[in-house]
N, C-alpha and C. Protein backbone atom coordinates (compact mmCIF):
# COMPACT_ATOMS: atom_id res chain seq x y z
N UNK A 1 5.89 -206.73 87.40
CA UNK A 1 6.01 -207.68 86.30
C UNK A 1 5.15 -207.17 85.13
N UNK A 2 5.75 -207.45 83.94
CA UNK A 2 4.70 -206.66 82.97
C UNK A 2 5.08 -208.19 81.86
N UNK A 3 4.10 -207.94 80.55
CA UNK A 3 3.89 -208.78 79.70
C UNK A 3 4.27 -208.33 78.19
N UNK A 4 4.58 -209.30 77.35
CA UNK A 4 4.18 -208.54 76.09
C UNK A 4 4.04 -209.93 75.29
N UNK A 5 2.99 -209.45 74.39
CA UNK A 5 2.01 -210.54 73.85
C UNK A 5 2.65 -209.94 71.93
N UNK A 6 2.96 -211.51 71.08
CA UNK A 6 3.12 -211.12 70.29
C UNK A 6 3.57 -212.91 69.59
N UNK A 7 4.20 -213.31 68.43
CA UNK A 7 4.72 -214.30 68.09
C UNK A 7 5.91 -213.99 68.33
N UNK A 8 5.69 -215.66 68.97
CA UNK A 8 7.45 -215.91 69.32
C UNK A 8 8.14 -216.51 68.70
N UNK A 9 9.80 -216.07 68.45
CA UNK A 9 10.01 -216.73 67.48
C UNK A 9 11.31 -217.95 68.55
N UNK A 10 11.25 -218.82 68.11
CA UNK A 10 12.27 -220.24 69.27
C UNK A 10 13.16 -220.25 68.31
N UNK A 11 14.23 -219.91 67.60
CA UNK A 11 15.66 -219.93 67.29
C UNK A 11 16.11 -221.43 68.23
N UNK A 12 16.14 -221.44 68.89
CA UNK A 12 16.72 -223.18 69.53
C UNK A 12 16.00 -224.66 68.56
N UNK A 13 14.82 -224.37 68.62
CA UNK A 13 13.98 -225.29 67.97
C UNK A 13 13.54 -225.03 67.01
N UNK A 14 13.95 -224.40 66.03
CA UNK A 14 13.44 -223.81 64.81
C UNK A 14 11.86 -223.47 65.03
N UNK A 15 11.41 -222.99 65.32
CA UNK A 15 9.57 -223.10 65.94
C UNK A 15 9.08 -221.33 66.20
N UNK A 16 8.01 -220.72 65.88
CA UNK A 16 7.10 -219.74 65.80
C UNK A 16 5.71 -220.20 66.77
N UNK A 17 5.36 -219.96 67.16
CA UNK A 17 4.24 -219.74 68.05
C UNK A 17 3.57 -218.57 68.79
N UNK A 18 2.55 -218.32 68.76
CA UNK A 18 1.87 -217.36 69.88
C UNK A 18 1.84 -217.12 71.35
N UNK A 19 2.62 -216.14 72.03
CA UNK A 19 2.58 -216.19 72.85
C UNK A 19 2.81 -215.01 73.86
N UNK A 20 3.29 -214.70 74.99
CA UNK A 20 3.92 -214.13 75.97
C UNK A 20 4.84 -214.31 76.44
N UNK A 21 5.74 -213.12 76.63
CA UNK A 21 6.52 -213.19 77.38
C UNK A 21 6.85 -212.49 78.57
N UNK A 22 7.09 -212.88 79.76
CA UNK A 22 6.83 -212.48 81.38
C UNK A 22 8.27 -212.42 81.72
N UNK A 23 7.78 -210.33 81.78
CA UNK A 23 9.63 -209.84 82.29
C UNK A 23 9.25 -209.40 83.69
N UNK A 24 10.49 -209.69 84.92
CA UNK A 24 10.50 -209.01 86.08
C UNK A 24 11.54 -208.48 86.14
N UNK A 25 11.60 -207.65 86.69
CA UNK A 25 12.91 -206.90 87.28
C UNK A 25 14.02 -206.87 85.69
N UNK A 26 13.33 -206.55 85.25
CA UNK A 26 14.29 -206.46 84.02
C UNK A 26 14.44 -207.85 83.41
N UNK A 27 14.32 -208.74 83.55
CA UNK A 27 14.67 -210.15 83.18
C UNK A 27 13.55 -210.98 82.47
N UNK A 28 13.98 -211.77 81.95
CA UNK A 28 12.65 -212.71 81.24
C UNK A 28 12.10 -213.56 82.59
N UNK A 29 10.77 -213.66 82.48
CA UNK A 29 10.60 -215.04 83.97
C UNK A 29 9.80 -216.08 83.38
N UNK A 30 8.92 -215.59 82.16
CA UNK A 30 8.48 -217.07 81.66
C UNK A 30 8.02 -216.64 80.08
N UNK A 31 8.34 -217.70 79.63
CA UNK A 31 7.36 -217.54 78.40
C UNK A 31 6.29 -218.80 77.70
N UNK A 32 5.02 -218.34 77.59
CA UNK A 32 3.88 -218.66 77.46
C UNK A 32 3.27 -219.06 76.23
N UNK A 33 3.20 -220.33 75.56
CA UNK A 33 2.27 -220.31 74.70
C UNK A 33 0.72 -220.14 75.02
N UNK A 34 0.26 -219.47 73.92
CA UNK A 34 -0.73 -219.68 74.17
C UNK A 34 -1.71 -219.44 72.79
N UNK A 35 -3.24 -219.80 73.04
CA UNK A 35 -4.06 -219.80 71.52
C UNK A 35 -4.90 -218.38 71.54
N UNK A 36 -4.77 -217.26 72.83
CA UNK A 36 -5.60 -216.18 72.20
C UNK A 36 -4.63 -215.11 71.16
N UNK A 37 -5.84 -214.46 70.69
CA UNK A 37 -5.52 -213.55 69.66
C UNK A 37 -4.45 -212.94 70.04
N UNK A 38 -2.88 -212.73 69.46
CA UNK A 38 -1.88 -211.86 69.85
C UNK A 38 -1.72 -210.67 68.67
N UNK A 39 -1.20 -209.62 69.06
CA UNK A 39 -0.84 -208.33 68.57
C UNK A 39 -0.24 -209.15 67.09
N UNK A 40 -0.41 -208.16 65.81
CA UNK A 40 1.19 -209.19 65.03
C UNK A 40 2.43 -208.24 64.94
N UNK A 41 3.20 -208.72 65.77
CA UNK A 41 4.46 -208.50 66.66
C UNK A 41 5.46 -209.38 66.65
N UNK A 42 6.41 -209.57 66.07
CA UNK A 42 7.07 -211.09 66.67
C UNK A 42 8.16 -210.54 67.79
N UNK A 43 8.39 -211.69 68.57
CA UNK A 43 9.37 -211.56 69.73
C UNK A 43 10.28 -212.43 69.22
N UNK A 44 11.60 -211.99 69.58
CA UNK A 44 12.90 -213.39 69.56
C UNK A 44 13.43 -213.38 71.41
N UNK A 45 12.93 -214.15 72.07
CA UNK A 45 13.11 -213.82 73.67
C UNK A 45 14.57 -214.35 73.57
N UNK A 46 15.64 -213.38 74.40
CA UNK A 46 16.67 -213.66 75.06
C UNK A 46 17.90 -213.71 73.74
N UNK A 47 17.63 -213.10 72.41
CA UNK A 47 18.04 -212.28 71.48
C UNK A 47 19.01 -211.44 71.87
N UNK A 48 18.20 -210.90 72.63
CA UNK A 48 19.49 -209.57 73.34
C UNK A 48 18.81 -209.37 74.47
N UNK A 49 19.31 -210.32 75.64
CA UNK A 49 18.64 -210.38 76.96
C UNK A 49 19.90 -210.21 77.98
């Protein structure tokens, strides 16, 4: 399982937040808000998943 830390962007809910996202086996398995310092990176999870 690996991670990648960056802003996320929620396209469903119009919404940006900080966070992670937790891929296994190739797949998304969770994604994480959270308040520490992230890379500035944005993610759009499941964009092209």
């Amino acid at each position: 399982m690996w991670r990648i830390q960056g802003i996320i962007i929620d396209s469903v809910y119009r919404r940006k937040f900080n966070g992670e996202v937790l891929i296994n086996d190739g797949k998304i398995a969770e994604v994480i808000k959270t308040e520490k310092s992230i890379p500035n990176q944005y993610i759009m999870p499941g964009f092209v998943d």
